[in-house]
Protein backbone atom coordinates (compact mmCIF):
# COMPACT_ATOMS: atom_id res chain seq x y z
CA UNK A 1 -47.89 82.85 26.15
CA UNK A 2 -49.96 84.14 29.14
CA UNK A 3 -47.73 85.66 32.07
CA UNK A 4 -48.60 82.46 34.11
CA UNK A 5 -47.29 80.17 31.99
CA UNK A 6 -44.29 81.98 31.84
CA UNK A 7 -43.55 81.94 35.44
CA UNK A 8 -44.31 78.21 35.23
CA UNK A 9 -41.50 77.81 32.87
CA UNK A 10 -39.20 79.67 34.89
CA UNK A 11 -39.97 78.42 38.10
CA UNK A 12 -39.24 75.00 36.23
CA UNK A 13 -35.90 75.99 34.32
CA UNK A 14 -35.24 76.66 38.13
CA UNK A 15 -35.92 73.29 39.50
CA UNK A 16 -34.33 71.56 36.94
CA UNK A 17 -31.23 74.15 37.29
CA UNK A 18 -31.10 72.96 40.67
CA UNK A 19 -31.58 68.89 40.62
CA UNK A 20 -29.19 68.93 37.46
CA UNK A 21 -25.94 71.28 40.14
CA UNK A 22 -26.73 69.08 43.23
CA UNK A 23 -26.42 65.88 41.40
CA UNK A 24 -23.54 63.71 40.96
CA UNK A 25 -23.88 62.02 37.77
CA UNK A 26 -26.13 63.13 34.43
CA UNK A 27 -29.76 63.00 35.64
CA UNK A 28 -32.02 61.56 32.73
CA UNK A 29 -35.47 62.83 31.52
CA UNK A 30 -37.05 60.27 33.33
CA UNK A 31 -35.31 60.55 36.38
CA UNK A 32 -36.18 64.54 36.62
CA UNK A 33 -39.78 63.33 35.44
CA UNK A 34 -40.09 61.55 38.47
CA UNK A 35 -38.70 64.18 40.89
CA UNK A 36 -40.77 67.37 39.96
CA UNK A 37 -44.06 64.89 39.73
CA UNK A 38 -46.33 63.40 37.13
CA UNK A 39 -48.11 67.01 36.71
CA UNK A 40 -45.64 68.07 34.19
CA UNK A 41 -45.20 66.51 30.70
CA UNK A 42 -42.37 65.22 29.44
CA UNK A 43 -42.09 67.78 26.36
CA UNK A 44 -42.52 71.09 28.92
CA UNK A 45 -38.88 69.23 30.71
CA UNK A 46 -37.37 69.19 27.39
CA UNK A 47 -38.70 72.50 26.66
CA UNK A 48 -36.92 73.47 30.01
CA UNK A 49 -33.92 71.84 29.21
CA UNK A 50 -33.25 73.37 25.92
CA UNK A 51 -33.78 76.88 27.50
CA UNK A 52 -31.47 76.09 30.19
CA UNK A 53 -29.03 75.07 27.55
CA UNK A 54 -29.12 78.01 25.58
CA UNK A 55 -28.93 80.24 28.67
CA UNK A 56 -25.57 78.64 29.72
CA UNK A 57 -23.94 78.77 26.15
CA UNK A 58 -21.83 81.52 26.24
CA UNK A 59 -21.11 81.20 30.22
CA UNK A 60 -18.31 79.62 32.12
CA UNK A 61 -20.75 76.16 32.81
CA UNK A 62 -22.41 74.19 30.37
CA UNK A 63 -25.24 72.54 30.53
CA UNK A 64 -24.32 69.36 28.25
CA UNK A 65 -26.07 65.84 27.31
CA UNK A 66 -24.26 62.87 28.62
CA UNK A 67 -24.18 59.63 29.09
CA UNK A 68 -28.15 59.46 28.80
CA UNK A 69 -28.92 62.65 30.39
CA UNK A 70 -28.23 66.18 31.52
CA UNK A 71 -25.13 67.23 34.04
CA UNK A 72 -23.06 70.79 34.49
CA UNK A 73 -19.59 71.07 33.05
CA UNK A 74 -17.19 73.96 33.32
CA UNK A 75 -16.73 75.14 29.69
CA UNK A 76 -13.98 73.80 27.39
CA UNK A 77 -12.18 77.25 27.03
CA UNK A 78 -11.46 77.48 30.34
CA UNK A 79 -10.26 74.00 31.14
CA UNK A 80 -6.25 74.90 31.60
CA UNK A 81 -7.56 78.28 33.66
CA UNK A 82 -9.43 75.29 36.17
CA UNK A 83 -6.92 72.66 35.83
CA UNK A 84 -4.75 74.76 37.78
CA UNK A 85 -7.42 74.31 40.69
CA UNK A 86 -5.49 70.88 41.14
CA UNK A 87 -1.81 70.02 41.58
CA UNK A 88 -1.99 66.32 41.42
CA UNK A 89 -1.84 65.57 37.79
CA UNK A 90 -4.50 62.49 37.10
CA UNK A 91 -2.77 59.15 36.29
CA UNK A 92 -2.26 58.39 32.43
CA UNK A 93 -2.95 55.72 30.54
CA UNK A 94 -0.33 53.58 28.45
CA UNK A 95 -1.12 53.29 24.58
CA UNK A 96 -2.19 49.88 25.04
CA UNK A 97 -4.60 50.91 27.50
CA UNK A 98 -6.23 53.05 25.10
CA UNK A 99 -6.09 51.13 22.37
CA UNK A 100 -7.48 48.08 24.30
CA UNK A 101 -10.28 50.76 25.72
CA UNK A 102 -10.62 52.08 21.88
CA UNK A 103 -11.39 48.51 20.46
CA UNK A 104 -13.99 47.55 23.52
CA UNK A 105 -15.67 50.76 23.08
CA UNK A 106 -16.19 50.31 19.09
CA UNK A 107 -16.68 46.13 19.11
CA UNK A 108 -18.66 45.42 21.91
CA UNK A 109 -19.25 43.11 23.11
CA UNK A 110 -16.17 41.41 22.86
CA UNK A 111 -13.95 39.00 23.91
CA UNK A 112 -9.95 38.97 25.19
CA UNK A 113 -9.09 36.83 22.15
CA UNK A 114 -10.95 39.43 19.75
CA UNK A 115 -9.10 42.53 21.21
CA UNK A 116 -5.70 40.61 21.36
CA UNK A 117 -6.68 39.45 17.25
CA UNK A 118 -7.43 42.92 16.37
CA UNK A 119 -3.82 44.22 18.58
CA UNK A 120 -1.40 41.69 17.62
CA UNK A 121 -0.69 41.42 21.14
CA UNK A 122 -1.37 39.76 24.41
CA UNK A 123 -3.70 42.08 26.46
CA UNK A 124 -2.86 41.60 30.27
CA UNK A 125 -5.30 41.28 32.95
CA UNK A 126 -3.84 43.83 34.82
CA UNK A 127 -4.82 45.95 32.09
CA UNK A 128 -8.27 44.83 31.88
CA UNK A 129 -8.49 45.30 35.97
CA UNK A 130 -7.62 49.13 35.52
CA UNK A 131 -10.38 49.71 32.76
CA UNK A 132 -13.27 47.99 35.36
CA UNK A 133 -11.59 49.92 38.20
CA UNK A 134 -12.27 53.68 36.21
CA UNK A 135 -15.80 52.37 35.45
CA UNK A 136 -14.90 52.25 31.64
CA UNK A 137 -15.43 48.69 31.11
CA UNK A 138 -17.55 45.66 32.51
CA UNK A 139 -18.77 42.16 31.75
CA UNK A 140 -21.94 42.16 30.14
CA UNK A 141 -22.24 38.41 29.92
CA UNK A 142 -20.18 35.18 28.16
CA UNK A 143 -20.02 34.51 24.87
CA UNK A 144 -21.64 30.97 23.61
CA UNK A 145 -18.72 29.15 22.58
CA UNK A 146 -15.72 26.75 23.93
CA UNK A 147 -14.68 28.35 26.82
CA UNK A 148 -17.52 30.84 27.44
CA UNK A 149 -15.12 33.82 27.59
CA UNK A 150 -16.28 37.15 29.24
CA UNK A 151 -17.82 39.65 27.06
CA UNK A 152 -16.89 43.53 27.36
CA UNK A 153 -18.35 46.47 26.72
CA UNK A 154 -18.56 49.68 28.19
CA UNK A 155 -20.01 51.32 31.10
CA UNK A 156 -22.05 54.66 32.15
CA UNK A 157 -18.82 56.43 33.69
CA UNK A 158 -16.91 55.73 29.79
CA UNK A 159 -19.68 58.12 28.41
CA UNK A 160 -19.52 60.50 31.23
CA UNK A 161 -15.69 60.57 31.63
CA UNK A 162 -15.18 61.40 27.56
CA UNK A 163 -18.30 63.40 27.33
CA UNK A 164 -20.72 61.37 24.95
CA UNK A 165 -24.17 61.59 25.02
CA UNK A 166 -24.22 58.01 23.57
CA UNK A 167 -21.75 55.54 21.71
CA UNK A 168 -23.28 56.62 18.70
CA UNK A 169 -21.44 60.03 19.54
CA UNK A 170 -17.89 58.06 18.41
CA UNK A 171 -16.16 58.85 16.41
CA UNK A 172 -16.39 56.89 12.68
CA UNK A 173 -15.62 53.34 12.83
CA UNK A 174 -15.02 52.48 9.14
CA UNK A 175 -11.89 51.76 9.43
CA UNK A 176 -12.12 48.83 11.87
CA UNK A 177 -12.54 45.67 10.57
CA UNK A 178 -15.59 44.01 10.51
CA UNK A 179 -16.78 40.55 12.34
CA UNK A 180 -15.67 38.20 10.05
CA UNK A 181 -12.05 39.59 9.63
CA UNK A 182 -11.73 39.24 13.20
CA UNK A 183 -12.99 35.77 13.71
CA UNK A 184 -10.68 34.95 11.60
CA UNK A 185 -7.36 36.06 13.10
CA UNK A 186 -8.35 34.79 16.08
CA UNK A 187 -8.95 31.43 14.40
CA UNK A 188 -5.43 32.16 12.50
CA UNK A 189 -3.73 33.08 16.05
CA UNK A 190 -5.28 29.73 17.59
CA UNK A 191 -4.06 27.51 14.95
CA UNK A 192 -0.63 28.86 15.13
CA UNK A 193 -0.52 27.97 18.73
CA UNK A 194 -1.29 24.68 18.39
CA UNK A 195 0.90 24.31 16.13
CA UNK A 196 3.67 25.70 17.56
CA UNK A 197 2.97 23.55 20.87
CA UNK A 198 2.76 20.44 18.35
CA UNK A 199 5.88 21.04 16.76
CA UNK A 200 8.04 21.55 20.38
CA UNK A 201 6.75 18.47 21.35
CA UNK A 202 7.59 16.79 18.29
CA UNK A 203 11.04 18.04 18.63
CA UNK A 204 11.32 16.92 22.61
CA UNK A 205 10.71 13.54 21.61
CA UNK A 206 13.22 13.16 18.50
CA UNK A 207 15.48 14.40 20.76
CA UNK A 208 15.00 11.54 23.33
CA UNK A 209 14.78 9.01 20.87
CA UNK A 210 18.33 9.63 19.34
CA UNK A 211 21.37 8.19 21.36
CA UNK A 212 24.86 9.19 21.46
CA UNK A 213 25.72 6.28 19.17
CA UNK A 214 23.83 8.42 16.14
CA UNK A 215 24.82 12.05 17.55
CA UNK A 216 28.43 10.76 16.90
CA UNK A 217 29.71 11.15 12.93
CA UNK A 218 31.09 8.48 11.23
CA UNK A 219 34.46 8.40 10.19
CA UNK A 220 35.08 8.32 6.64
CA UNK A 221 38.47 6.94 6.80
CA UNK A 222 37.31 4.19 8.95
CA UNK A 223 34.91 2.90 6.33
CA UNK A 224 36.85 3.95 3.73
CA UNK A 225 39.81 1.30 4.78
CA UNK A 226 37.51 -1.13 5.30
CA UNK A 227 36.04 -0.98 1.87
CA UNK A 228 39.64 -0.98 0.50
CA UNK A 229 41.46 -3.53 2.36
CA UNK A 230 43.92 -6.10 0.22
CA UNK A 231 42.40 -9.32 0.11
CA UNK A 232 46.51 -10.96 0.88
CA UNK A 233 46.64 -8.52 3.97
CA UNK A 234 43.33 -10.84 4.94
CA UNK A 235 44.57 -13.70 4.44
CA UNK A 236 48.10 -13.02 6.11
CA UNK A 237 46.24 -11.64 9.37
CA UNK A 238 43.66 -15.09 9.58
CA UNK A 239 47.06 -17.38 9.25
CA UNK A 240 48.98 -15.29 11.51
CA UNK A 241 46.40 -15.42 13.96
CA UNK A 242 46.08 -19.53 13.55
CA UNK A 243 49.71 -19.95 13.89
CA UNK A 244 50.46 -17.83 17.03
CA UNK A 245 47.09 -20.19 18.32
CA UNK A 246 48.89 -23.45 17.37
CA UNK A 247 52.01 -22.38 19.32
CA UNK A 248 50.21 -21.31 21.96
CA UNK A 249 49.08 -25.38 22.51
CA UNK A 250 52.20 -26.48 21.91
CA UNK A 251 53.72 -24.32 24.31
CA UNK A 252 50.57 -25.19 27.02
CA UNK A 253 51.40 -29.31 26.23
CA UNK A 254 55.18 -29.55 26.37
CA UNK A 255 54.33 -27.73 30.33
CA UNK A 256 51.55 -29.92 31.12
């Protein structure tokens, strides 16, 4: 390598040193492509970056792939000496946060119903609201059946925030279920609720239908005197009853 070309790489390394600190987010290949101009190839920028890269190793900044391209990041050994830079401690996130976050990040896209399937839980949309809020998670469309539910998947600042160069940087899956299992318990979860609504309402109207009359036992010893009454006792009661009517005329004429 002549000693011009090796000021060209340097002076390079140096632009790209200083796009990659001023920027804000992970600058692609394409996007540094287009800053320094169309004079210099693609492969001498990855050339540039892989110097750069080894050149930082050992220092207190790295300079990492993520999230689709290239950004500076204090080194990982030194992360409690910085974190005492700052005495607000940033918010946490609940378990079911995570887990909600975890199951997005490895499905996607998915739906509400397939996250709450897969959690055995209902997944709140306050929740879901603090997930778009960090940039984690966003709608990347609606799903083609009854309902058209929102799809979810994640979003650029996921991969910067936990450091992946791409989702296929996560962490192995194969212990997730797989499409099918997971269509099914959200079948298995819908079914259930209908038939738990069909089943109160069932019960609400038996409930009107029955009157007081058949709330109210009846008494055995009732029935059981009635079944077991003395056919003379019968007979003595209906002429009793005739002769107290008989007297009652006679009593009614001899006043008339």
């Amino acid at each position: 390598m002549s000693q011009s070309d090796t000021q060209s790489g340097t002076r390079l390394e140096a632009q790209i040193e200083a796009l990659v600190l001023a920027s804000d987010e992970p600058l692609s290949l394409q996007k540094i492509h287009s800053l320094i101009g169309d004079d210099i190839s693609s492969s001498d920028i990855r050339s540039a970056l892989a110097e750069l890269e080894t050149h930082y190793r050992e220092r207190g900044i790295n300079l990492v792939q993520v999230a689709g391209g290239w950004q500076f990041r204090t080194a990982a050994a030194h992360a409690e000496l910085v974190r005492q830079l700052w005495q607000i401690k940033p918010p946490r996130l609940s378990r079911s946060a995570l887990e909600t976050l975890a199951i997005i990040a490895y499905r996607q896209p998915t739906t509400r119903a397939e996250i709450e399937a897969l959690r055995g839980v209902k997944v709140s949309s306050q929740m879901i609201a603090t997930l778009q809020e960090r940039g984690w998670i966003k709608v990347l469309g609606r799903k083609e059946v009854p309902g058209r539910p929102h799809l979810f998947g994640t979003g650029k600042q996921f991969l910067i925030d936990f450091g992946l160069a791409s989702l296929k940087d996560l962490p192995d899956s194969a212990q997730l279920m797989d499409e099918d299992e997971i269509q099914q318990l959200v079948i298995k979860q819908t079914e259930f609720g209908q038939n738990l609504t069909e089943q109160t309402a069932s019960e609400q109207m038996t409930s009107e239908q029955i009157t007081p009359e058949q709330i109210a036992p009846e008494n055995p010893a009732n029935k059981n005197n009635e079944q077991h009454m003395d056919p003379h006792e019968t007979d003595n009661s209906k002429n009793e009853a005739e002769q107290t009517a008989q007297n009652s005329d006679t009593y009614e004429t001899g006043h008339t």
